[in-house]
Protein backbone atom coordinates (compact mmCIF):
# COMPACT_ATOMS: atom_id res chain seq x y z
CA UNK A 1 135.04 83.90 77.74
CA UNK A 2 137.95 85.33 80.11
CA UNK A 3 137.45 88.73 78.81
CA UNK A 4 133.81 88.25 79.72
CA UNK A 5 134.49 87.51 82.94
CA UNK A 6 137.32 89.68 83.68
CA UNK A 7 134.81 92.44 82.69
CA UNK A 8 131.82 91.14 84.43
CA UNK A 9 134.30 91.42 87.83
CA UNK A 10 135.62 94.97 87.04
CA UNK A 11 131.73 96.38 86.56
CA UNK A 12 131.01 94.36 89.94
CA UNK A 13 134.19 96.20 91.72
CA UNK A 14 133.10 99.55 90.38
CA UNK A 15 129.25 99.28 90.67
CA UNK A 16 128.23 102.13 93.37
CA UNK A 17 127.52 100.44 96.52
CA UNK A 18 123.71 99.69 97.67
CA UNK A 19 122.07 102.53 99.43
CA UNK A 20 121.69 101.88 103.09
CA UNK A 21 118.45 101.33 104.42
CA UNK A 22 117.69 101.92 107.83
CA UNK A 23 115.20 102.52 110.35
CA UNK A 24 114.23 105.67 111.41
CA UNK A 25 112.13 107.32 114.68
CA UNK A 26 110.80 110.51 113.86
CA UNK A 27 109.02 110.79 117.97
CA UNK A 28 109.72 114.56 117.88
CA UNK A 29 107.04 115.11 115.61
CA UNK A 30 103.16 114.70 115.16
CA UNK A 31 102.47 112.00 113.73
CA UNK A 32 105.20 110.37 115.19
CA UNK A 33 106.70 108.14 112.43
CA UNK A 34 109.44 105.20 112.44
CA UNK A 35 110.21 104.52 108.94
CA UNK A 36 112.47 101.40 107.04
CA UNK A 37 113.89 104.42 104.66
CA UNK A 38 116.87 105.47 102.74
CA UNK A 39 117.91 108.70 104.58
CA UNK A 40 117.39 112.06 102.58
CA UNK A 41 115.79 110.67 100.09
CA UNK A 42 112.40 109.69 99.58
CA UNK A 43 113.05 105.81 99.01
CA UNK A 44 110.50 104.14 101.54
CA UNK A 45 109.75 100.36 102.25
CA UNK A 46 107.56 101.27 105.17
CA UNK A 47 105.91 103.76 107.74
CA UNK A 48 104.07 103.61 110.55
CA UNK A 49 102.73 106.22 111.72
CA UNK A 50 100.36 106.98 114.88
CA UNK A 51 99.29 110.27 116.74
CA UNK A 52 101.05 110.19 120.36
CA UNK A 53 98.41 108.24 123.03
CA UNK A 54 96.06 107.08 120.06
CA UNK A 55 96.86 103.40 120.20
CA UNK A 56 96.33 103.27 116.49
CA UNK A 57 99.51 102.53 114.28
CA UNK A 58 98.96 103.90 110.62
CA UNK A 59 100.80 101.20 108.24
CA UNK A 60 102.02 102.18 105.02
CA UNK A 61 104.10 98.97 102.66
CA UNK A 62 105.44 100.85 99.42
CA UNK A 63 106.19 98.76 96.39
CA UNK A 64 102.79 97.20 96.09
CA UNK A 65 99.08 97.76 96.07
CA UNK A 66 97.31 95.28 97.97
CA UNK A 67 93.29 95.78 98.88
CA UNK A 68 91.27 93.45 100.96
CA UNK A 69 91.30 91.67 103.87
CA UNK A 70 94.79 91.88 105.48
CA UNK A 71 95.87 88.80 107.78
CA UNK A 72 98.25 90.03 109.47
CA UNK A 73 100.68 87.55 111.78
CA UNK A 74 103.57 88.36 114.06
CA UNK A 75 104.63 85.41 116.92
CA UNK A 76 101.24 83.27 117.73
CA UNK A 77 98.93 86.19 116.91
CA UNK A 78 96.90 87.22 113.96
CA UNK A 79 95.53 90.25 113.64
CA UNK A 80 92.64 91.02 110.65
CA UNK A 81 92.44 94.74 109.02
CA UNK A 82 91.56 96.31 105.73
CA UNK A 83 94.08 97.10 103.43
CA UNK A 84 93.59 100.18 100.95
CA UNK A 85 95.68 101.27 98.19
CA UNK A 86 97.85 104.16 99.38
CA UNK A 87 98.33 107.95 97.94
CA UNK A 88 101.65 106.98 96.69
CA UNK A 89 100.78 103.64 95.09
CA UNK A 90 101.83 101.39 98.03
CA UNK A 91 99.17 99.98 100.71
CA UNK A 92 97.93 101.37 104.05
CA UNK A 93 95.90 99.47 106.72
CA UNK A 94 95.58 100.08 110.35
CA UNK A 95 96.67 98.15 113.63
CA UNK A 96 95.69 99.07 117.20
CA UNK A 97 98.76 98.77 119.11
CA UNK A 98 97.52 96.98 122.26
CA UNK A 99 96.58 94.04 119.80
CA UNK A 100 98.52 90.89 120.77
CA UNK A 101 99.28 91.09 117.48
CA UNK A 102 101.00 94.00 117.25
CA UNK A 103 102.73 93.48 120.83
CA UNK A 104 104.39 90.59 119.30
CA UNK A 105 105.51 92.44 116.35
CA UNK A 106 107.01 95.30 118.61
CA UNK A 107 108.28 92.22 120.94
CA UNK A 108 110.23 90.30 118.04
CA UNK A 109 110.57 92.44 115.37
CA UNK A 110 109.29 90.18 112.64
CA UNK A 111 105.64 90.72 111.08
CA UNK A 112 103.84 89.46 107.82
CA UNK A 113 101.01 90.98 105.87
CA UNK A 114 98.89 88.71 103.73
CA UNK A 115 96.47 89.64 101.08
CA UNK A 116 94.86 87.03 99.00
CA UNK A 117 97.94 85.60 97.25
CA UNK A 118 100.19 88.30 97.89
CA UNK A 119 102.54 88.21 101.35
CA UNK A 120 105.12 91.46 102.49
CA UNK A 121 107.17 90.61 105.54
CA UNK A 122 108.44 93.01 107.61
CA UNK A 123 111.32 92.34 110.15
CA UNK A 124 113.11 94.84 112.00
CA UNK A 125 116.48 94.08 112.70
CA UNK A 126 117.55 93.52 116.71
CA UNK A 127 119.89 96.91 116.60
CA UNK A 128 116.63 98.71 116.05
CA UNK A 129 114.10 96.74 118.07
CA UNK A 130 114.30 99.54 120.40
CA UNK A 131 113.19 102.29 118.11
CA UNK A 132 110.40 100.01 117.50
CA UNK A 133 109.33 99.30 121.07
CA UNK A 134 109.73 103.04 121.76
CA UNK A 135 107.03 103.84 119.15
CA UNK A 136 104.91 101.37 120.76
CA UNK A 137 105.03 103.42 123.73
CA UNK A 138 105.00 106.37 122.34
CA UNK A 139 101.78 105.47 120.73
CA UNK A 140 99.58 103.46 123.34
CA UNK A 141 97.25 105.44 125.23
């Protein structure tokens, strides 16, 4: 038992550490893009994407296929969309960004997407509230 737990603690003290993910404006582009990504790789949780002035924010939740109708809830507000399976096996739906909705997701960082009996949250953590809020802008028309 000691060996097996003097072992378990060396694999734990040598394990690589867990890759960093982070949030990520891409504004100098079109699309414009913030992404919940592990830099230089192509390990994505999320995308939104919108084209500058549209007021429509592309969604994209990798990791699982969800299709129906989308409740989406962030603060007091629901929003309703249609979610679709995505090219790269995740699910994409759209949000107009002037939805209350949506406001209150760029406001407070914190958003859930429901689909029948499966739930993704999203949260965006306070140090990058701003890159949020900045696509917001960057995005209503």
């Amino acid at each position: 038992m000691i060996a097996f737990l003097v072992a378990t603690a060396l694999a734990v003290q040598n394990a690589p550490p867990a890759p960093a993910w982070t949030w990520t404006l891409y504004a100098d582009t079109a699309p414009v893009v913030l992404a919940n990504e592990i830099p230089d790789t192509a390990s994505l949780r999320l995308t939104l994407e919108c084209d500058p002035g549209s007021s429509v924010a592309r969604v994209t939740l990798y990791g699982a296929v969800m299709t129906g109708v989308a409740r989406v809830t962030a603060g007091d507000a629901v929003a309703m969309a249609e979610a679709e399976p995505a090219r790269s096996g995740g699910t994409k739906l759209t949000l107009r960004t002037d939805h209350p909705a949506f406001a209150a997701f760029a406001a407070g960082g914190r958003m859930a997407v429901l689909v029948g009996e499966q739930s993704r949250p999203v949260e965006v953590p306070a140090a990058h509230l701003a890159k949020l809020r900045r696509f917001s802008e960057l995005c209503s028309g």
